[in-house]
Protein backbone atom coordinates (compact mmCIF):
# COMPACT_ATOMS: atom_id res chain seq x y z
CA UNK A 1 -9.25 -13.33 -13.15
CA UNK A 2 -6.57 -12.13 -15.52
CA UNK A 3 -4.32 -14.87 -13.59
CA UNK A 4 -6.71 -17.53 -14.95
CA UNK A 5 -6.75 -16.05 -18.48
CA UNK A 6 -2.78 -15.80 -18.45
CA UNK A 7 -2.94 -19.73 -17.47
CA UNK A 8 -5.45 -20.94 -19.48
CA UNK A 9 -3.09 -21.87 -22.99
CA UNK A 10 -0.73 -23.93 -20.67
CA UNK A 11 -3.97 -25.94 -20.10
CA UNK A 12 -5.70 -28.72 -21.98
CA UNK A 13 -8.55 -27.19 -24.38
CA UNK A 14 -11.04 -28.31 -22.18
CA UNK A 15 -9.81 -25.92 -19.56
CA UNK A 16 -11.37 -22.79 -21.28
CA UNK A 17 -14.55 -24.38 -21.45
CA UNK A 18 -15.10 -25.61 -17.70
CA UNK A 19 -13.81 -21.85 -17.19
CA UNK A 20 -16.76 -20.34 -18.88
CA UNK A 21 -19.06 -22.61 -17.08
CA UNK A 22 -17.06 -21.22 -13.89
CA UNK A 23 -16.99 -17.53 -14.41
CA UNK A 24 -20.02 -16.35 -13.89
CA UNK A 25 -20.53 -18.44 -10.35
CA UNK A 26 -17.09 -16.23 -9.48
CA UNK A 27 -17.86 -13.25 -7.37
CA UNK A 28 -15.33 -10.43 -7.67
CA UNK A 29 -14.58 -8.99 -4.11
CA UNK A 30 -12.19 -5.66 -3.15
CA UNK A 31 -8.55 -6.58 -2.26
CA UNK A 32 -7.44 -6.10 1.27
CA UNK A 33 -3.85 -4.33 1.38
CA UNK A 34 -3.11 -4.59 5.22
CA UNK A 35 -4.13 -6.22 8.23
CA UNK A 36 -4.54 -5.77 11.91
CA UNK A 37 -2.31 -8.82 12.68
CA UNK A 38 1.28 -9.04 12.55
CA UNK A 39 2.67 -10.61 9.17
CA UNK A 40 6.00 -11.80 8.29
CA UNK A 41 5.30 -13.14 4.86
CA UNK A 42 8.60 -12.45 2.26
CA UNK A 43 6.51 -12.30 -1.22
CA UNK A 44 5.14 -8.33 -0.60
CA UNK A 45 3.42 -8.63 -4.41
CA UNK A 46 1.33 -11.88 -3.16
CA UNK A 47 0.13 -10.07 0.34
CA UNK A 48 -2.80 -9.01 -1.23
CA UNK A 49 -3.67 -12.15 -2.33
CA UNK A 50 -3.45 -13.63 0.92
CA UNK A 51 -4.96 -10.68 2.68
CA UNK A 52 -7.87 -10.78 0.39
CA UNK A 53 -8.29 -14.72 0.88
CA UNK A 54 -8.32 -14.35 4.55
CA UNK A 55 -10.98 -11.72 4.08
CA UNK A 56 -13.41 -13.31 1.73
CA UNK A 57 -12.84 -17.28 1.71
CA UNK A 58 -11.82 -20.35 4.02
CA UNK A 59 -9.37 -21.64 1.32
CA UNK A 60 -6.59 -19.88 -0.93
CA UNK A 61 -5.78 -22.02 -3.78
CA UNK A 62 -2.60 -22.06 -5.81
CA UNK A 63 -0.36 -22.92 -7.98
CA UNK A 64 2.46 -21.00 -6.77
CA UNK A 65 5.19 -23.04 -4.95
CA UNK A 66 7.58 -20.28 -4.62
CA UNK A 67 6.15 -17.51 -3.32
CA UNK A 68 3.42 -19.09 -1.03
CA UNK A 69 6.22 -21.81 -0.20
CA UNK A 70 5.92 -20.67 3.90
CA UNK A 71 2.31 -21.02 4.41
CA UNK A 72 1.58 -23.59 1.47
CA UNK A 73 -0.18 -27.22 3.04
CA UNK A 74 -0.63 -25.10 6.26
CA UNK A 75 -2.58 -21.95 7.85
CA UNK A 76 -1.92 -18.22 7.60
CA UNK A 77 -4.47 -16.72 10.51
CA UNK A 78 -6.64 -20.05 10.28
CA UNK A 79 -6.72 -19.46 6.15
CA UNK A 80 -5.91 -23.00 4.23
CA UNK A 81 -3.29 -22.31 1.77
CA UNK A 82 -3.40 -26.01 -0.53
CA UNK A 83 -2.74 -26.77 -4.10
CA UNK A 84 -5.44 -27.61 -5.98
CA UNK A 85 -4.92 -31.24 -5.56
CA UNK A 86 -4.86 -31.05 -2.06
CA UNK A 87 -7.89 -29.48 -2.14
CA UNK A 88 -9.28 -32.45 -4.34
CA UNK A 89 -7.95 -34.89 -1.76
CA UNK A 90 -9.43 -33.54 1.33
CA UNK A 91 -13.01 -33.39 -0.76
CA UNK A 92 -12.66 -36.72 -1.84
CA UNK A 93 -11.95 -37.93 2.22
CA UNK A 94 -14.67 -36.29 3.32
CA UNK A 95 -16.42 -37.63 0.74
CA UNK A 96 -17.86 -34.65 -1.18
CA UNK A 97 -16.52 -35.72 -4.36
């Protein structure tokens, strides 16, 4: 969440609008610090954001091409790791969108 707020003046002012429509649908879930699998995965400040994804979700989005550069347009334990547009592309394929 405070990722989003951080990232929301780089965005057009429409952003923070669709955001407010979007927080409350959000549900807030406890991070997940280590798991039962072996993990070779350099960025140690981003494990818990991967950890947590493979915990709670199917897909991990983000914006981050650096530090999810390994697992990013690929799987980490069967977890989707896509940028938002590729996320928008599969949707539209499958027509969803």
């Amino acid at each position: 969440m405070n990722e989003v707020l951080r990232n929301l003046p780089k965005l057009p002012v429409g952003a923070t609008t669709t955001w407010l429509g979007l927080r409350s649908q959000v549900l807030v879930v406890d991070d997940v610090v280590s798991l039962d699998r072996p993990v070779v995965f350099a960025a140690s400040k981003d494990r818990p954001i991967l950890f947590t994804a493979l915990a709670w979700t199917e897909v991990l989005l983000t914006l981050d091409k650096f530090d999810f550069a390994d697992v990013l347009g690929g799987e980490f334990y069967g977890l989707r790791v896509l940028l938002p547009y590729q996320l928008l592309g599969l949707e539209r394929s499958a027509g969803r969108l």
